[in-house]
Structures are given as C-alpha cells and as structure tokens.
N, C-alpha and C. Protein backbone atom coordinates (compact mmCIF):
# COMPACT_ATOMS: atom_id res chain seq x y z
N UNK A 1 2.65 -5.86 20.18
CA UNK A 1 1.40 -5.18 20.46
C UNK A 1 0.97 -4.40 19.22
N UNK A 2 -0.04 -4.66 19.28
CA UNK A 2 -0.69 -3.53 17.90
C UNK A 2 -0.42 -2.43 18.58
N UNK A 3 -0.57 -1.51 17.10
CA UNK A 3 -0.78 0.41 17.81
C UNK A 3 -1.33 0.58 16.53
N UNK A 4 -2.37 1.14 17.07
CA UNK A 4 -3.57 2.23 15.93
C UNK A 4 -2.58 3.19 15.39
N UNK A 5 -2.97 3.67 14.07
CA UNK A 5 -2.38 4.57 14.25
C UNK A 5 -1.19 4.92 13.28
N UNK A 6 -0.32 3.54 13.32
CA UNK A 6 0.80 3.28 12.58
C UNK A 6 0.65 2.30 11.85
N UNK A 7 1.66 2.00 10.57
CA UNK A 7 1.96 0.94 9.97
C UNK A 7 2.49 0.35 10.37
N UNK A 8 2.43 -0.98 10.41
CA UNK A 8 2.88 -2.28 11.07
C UNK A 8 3.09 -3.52 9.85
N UNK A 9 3.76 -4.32 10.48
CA UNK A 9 3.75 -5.86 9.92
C UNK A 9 3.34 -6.64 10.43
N UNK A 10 1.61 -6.70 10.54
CA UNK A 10 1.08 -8.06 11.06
C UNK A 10 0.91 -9.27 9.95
N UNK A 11 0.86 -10.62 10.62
CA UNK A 11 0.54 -11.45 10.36
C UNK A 11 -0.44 -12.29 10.24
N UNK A 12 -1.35 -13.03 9.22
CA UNK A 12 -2.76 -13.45 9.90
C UNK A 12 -2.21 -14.99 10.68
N UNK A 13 -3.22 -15.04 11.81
CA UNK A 13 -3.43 -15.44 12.96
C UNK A 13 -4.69 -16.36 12.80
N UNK A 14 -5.71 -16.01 11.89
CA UNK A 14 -7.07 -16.81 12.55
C UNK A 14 -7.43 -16.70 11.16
N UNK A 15 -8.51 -16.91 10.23
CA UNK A 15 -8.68 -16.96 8.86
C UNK A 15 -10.28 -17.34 9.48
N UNK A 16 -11.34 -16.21 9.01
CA UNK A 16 -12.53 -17.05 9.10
C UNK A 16 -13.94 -16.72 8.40
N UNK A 17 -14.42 -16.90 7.86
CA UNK A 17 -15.24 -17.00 6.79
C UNK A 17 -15.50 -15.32 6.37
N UNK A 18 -15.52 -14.71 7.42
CA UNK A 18 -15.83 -13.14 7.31
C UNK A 18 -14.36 -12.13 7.13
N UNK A 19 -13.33 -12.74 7.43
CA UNK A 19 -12.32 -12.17 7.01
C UNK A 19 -11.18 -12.68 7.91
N UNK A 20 -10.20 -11.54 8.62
CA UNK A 20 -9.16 -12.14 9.29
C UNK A 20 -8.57 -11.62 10.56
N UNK A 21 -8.25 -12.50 11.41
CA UNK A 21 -7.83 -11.73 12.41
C UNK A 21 -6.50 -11.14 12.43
N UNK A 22 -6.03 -10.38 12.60
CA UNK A 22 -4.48 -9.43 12.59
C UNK A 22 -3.95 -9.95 14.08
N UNK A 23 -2.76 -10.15 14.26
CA UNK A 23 -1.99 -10.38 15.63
C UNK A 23 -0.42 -10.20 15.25
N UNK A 24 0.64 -11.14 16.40
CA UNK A 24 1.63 -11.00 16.42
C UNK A 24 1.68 -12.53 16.20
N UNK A 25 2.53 -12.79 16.22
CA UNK A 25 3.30 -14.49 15.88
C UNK A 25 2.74 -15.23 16.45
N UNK A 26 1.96 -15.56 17.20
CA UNK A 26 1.39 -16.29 17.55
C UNK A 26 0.34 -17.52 17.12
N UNK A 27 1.04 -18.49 16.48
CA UNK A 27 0.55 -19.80 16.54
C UNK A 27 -0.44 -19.54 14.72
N UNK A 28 0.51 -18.33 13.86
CA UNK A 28 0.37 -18.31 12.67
C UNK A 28 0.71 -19.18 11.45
N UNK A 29 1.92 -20.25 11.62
CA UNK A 29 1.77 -20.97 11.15
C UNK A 29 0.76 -22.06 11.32
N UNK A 30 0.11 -22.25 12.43
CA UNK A 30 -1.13 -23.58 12.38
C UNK A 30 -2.25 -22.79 11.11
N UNK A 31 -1.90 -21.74 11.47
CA UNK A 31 -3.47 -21.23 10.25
C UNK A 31 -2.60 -21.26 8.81
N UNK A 32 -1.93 -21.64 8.28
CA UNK A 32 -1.36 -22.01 7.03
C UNK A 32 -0.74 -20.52 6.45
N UNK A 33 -0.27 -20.11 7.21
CA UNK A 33 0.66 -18.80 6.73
C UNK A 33 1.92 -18.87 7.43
N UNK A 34 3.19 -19.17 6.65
CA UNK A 34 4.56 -19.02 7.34
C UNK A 34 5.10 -17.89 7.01
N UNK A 35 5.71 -17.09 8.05
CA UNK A 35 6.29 -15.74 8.46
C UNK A 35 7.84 -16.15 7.48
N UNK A 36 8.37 -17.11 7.31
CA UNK A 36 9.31 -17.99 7.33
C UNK A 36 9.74 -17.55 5.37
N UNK A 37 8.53 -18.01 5.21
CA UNK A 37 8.44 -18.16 3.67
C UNK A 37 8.81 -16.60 2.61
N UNK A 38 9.58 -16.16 2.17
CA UNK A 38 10.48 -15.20 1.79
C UNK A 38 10.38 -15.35 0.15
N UNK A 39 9.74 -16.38 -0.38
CA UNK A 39 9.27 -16.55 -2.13
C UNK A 39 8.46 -15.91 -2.51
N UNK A 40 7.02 -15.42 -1.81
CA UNK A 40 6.02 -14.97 -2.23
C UNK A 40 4.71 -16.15 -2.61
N UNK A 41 5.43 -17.31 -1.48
CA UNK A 41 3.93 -18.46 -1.96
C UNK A 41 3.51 -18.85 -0.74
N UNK A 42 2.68 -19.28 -0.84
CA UNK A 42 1.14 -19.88 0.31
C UNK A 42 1.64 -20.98 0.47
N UNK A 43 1.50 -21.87 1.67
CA UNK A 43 1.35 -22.92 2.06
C UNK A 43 1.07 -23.92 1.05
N UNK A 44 0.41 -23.61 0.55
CA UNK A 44 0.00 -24.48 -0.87
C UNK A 44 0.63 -24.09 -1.73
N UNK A 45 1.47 -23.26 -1.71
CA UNK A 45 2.28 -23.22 -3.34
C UNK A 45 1.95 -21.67 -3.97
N UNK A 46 0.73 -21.22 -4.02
CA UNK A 46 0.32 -20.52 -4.80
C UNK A 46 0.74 -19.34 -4.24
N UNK A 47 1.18 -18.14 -5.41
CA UNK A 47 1.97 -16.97 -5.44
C UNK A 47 1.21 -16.20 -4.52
N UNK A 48 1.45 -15.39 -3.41
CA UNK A 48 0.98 -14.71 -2.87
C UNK A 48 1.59 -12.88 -3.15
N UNK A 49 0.40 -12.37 -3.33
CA UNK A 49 0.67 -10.99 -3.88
C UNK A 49 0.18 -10.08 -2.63
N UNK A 50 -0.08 -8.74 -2.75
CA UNK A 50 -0.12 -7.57 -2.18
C UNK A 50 -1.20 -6.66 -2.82
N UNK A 51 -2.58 -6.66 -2.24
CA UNK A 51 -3.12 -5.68 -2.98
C UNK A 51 -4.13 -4.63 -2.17
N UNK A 52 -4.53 -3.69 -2.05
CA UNK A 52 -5.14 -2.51 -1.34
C UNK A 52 -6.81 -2.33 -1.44
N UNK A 53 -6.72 -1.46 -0.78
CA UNK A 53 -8.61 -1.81 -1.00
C UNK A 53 -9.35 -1.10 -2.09
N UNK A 54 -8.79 0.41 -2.55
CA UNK A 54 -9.46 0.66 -3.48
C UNK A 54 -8.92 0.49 -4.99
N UNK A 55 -7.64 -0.42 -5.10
CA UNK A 55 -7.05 -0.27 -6.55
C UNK A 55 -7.43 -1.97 -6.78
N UNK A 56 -7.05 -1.58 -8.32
CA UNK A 56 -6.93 -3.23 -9.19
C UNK A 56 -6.08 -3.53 -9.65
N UNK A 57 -5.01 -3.31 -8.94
CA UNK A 57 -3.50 -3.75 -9.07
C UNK A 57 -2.57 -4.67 -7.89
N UNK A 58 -2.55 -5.23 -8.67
CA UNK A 58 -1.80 -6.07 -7.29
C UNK A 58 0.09 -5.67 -7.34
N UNK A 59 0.78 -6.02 -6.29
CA UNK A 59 1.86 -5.88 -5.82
C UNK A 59 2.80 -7.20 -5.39
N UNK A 60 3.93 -7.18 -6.18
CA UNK A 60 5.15 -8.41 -6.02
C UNK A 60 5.83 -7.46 -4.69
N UNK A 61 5.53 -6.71 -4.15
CA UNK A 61 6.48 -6.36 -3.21
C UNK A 61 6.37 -5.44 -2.09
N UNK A 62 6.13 -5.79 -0.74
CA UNK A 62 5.92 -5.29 0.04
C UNK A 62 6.17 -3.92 0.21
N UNK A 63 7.50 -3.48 -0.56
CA UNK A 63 8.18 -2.75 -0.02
C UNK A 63 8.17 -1.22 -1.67
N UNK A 64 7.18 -1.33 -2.55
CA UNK A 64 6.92 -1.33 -3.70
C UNK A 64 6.40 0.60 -3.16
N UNK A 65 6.72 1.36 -4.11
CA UNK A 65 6.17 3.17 -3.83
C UNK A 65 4.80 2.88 -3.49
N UNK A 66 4.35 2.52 -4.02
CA UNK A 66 2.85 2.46 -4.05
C UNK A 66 2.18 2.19 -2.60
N UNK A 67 3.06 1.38 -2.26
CA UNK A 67 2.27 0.87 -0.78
C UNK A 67 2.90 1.57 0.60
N UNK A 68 4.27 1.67 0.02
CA UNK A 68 5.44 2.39 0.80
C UNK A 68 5.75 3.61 0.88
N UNK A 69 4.68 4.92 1.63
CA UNK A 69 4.61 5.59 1.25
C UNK A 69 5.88 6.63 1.74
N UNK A 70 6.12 7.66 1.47
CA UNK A 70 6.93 8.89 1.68
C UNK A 70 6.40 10.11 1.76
N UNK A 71 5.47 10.51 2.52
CA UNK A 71 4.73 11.29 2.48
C UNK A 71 5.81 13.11 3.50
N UNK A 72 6.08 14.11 2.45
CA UNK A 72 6.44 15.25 2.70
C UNK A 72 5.44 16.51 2.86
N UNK A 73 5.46 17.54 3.19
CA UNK A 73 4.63 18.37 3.29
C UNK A 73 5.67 19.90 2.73
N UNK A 74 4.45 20.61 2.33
CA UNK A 74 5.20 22.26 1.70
C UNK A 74 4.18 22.87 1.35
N UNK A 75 4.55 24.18 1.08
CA UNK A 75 3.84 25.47 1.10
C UNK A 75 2.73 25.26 -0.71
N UNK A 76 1.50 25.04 -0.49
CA UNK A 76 0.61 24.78 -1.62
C UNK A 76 1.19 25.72 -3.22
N UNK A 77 1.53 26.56 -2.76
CA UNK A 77 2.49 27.53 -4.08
C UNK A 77 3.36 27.02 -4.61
N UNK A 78 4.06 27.05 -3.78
CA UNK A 78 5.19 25.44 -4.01
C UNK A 78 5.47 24.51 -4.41
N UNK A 79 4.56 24.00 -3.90
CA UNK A 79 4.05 22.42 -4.37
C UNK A 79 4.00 22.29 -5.73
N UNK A 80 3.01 23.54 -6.03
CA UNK A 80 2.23 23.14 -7.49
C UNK A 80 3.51 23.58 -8.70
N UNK A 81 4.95 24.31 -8.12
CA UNK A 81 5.62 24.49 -9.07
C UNK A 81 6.70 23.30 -9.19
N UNK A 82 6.54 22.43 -8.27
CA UNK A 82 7.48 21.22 -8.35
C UNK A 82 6.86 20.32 -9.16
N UNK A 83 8.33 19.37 -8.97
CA UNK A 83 7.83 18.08 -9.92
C UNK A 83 7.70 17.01 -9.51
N UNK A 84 7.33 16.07 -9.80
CA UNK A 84 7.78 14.54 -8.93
C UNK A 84 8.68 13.68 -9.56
N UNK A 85 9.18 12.92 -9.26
CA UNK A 85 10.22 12.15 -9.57
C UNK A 85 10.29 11.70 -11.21
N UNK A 86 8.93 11.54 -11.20
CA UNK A 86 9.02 10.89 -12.91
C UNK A 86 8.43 12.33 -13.77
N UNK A 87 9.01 13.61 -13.35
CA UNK A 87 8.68 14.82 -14.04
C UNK A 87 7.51 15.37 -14.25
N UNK A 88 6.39 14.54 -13.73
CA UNK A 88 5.16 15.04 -13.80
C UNK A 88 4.23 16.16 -12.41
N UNK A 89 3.77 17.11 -12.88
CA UNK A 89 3.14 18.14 -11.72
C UNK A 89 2.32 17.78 -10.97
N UNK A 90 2.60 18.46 -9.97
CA UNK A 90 1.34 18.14 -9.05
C UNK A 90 0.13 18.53 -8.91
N UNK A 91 -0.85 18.00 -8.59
CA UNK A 91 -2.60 18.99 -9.11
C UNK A 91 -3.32 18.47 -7.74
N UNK A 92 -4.32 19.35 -7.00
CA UNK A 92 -4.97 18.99 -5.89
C UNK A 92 -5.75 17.25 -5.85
N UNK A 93 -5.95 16.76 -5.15
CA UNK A 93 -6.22 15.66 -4.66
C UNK A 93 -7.67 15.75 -4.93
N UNK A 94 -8.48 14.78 -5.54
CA UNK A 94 -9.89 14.78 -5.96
C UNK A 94 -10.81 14.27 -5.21
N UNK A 95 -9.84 14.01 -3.82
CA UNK A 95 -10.79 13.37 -2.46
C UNK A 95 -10.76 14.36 -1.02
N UNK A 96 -9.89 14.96 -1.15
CA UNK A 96 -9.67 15.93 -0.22
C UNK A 96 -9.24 17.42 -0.56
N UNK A 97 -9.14 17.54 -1.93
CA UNK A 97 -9.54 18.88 -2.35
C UNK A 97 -7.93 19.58 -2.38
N UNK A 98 -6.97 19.47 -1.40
CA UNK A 98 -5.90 20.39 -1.91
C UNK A 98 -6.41 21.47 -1.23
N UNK A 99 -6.74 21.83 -0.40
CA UNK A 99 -7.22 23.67 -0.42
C UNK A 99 -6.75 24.23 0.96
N UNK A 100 -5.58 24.19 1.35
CA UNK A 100 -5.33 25.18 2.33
C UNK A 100 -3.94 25.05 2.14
N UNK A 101 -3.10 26.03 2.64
CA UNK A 101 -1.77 26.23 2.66
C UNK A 101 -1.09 25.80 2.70
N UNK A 102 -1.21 24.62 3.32
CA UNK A 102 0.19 23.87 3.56
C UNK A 102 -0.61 22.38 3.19
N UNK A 103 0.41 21.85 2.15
CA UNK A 103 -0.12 20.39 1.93
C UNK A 103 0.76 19.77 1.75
N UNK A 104 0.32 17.99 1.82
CA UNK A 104 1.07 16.63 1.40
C UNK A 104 1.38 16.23 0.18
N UNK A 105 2.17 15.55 0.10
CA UNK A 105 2.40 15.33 -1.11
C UNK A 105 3.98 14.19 -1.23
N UNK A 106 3.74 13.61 -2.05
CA UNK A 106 4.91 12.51 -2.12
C UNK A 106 6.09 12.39 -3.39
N UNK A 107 6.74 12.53 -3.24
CA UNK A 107 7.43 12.14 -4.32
C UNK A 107 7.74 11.23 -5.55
N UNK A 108 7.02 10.71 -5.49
CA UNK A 108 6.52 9.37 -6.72
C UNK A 108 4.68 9.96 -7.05
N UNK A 109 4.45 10.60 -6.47
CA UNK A 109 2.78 11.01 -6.65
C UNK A 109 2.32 11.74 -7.71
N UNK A 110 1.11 12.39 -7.82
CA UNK A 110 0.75 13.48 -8.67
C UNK A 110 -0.33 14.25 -8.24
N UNK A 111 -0.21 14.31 -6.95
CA UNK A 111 -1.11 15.09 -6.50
C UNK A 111 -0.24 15.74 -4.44
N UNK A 112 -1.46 16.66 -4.32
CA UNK A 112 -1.22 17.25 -3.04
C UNK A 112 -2.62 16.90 -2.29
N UNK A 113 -2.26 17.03 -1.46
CA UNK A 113 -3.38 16.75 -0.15
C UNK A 113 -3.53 18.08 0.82
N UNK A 114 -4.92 18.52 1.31
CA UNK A 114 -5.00 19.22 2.55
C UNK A 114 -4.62 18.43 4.01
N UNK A 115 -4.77 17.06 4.08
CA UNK A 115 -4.96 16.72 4.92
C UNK A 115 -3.76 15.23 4.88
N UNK A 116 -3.51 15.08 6.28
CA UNK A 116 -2.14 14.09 6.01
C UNK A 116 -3.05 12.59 5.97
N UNK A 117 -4.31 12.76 6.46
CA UNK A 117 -4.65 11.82 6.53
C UNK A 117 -5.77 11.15 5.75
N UNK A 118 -5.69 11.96 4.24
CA UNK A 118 -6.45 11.60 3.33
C UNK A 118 -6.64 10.44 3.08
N UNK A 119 -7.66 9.52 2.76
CA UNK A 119 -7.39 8.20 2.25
C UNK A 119 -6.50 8.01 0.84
N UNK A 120 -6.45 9.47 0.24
CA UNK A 120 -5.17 8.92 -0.91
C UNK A 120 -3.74 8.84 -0.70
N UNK A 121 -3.22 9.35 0.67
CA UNK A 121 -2.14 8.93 1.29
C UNK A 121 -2.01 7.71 2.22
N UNK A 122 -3.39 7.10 2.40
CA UNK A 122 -3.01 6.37 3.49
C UNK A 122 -3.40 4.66 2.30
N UNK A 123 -2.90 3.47 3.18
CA UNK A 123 -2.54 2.58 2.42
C UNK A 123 -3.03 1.19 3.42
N UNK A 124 -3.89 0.62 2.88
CA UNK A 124 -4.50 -0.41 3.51
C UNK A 124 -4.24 -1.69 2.85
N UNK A 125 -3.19 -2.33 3.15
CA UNK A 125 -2.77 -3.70 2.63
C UNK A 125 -2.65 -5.00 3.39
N UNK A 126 -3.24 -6.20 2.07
CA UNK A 126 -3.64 -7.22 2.48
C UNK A 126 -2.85 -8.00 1.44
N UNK A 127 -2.52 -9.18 1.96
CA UNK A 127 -1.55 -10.48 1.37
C UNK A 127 -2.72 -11.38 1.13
N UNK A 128 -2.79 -11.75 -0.70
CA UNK A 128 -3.53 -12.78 -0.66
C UNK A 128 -2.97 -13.88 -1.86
N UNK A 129 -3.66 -15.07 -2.09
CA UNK A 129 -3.41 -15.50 -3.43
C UNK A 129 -3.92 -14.89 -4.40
N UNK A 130 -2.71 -15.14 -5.59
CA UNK A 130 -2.90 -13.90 -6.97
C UNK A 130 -3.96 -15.12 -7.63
N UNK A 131 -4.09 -16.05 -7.23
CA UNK A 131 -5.02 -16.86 -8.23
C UNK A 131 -6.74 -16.07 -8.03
N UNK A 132 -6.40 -15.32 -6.82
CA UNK A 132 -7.97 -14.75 -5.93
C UNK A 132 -8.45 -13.71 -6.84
N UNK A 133 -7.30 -13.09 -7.59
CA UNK A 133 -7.84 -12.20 -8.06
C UNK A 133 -7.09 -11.76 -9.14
N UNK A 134 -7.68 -12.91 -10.32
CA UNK A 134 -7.68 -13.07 -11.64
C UNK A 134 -7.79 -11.42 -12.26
N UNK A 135 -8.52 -10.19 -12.14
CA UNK A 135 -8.90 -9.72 -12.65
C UNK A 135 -8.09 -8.22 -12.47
N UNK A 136 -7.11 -8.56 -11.96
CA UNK A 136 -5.80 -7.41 -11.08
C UNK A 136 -5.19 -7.55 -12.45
N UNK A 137 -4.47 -6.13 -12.25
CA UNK A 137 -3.07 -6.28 -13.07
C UNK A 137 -1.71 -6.17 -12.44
N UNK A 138 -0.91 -6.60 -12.83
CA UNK A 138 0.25 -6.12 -12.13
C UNK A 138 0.62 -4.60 -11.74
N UNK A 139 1.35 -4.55 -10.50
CA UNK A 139 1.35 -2.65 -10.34
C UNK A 139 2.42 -2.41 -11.52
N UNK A 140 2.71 -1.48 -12.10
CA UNK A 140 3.68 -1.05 -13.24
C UNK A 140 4.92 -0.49 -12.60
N UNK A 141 5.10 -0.64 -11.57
CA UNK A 141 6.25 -0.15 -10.54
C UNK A 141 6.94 -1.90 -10.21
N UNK A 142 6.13 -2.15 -9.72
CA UNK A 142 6.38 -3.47 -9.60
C UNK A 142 7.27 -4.63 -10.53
N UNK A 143 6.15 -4.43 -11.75
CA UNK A 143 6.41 -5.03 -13.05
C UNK A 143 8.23 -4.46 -13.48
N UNK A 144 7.97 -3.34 -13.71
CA UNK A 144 9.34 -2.81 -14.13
C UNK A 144 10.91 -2.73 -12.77
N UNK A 145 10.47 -3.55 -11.45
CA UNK A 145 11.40 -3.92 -11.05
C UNK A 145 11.81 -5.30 -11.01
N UNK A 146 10.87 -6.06 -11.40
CA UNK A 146 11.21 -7.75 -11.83
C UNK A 146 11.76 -7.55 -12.74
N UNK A 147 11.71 -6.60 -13.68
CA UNK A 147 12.39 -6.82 -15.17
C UNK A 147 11.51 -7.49 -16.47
C-alpha cells in the first residue's frame, strides 16, 4: 500500500506519455522494468541512474547521502557552532530561512532548516536512463564511491 507521507520503494507500473504511474509489484515487469535487475540497466540494456527534481546530478546509488537522508534536529545556537562531517559549518537554509529555535539539519549538509519539511530536506526521486539526460553530472558522492 502506498502511504503519503513517507519514503517508500515504489516501482513503475504503467509508463505513459505524461509520466508514470507509482504502485506495488504488480504486473511491472510487462511495462519493461524488472524489480529483479540489481546492475543498474533497463530492459534494454541502458544504465539506469537516480536523479531528483531540482538538481543536475544524477546518482549510481539508491542508497547515496544525497538522496538518503539523515535528518537530526538541535538548538539553532548550536547548530551554527557545529560541524558537518566533511568539517564544513552550518549557515541557514536559503528556502526556508533557518529562523526559529530549534532546527534541522543533517550531517553530510551545510545548512539548517526551520522547518522539517523544507523542500531542501525532502527528496523526490526518479529512476531513469542516464542516456535521458546527457546533460547531468555525476553526484561527487557517488563518483568517489565507485572509485
């Protein structure tokens, strides 16, 4: 069953000129997507990547910081005297401003949030062919775990 709300692992189900339908297992391989397939390729062969709605980076990995989030919360004073993982500070969020007491914030990030449900914490991902979108770069998280 879907649930609003949460992150999930759906599968596409229906493919149709306007976009796609989301479901459960159901009769997803006839639409040329196998659940099965564990390489990162399409029915046809071609590499299938991971990419979000507002970046131009694509993703080798489902399971990659970027998409996978870890989202903590702490006292805004606080916040701003910590560090994040790769030593860099944290500075208010340029979409939701940072401005009340208690904020979000992730540990691979560089910023804080007022709100948990900023669109810069939240993560909207879609599986497509990397041939679709020539004009991506690889995520640099990504890149540096292939080697």
């Amino acid at each position: 069953m879907i649930e609003l709300g949460r992150r999930q692992k759906l599968q596409v189900v229906k493919k149709v000129e306007f976009g796609v339908y989301l479901g459960e297992k159901a009769d997803a391989k006839e639409q040329g997507y196998d659940p099965k397939n564990t390489d990162n390729e399409g029915t046809d062969g071609g590499e299938m990547v991971y990419v979000t709605e507002y970046e131009s980076v694509y993703h080798t990995s489902e399971s990659c910081t970027h998409l996978d989030l870890s989202v903590h919360w702490g006292i805004k004073t606080q916040v701003e005297q910590k560090r994040n993982e790769y030593g860099g500070k944290y500075h208010a969020c340029e979409r939701c401003g940072g401005d009340s007491a208690l904020v979000y914030y992730t540990e691979k990030g560089d910023c804080y949030h007022s709100q948990v449900s900023c669109s810069g914490l939240k993560r909207t991902v879609r599986l497509v062919k990397k041939s679709e979108i020539q004009a991506y770069i690889q995520c640099e998280r990504c890149r540096e775990n292939t080697g």
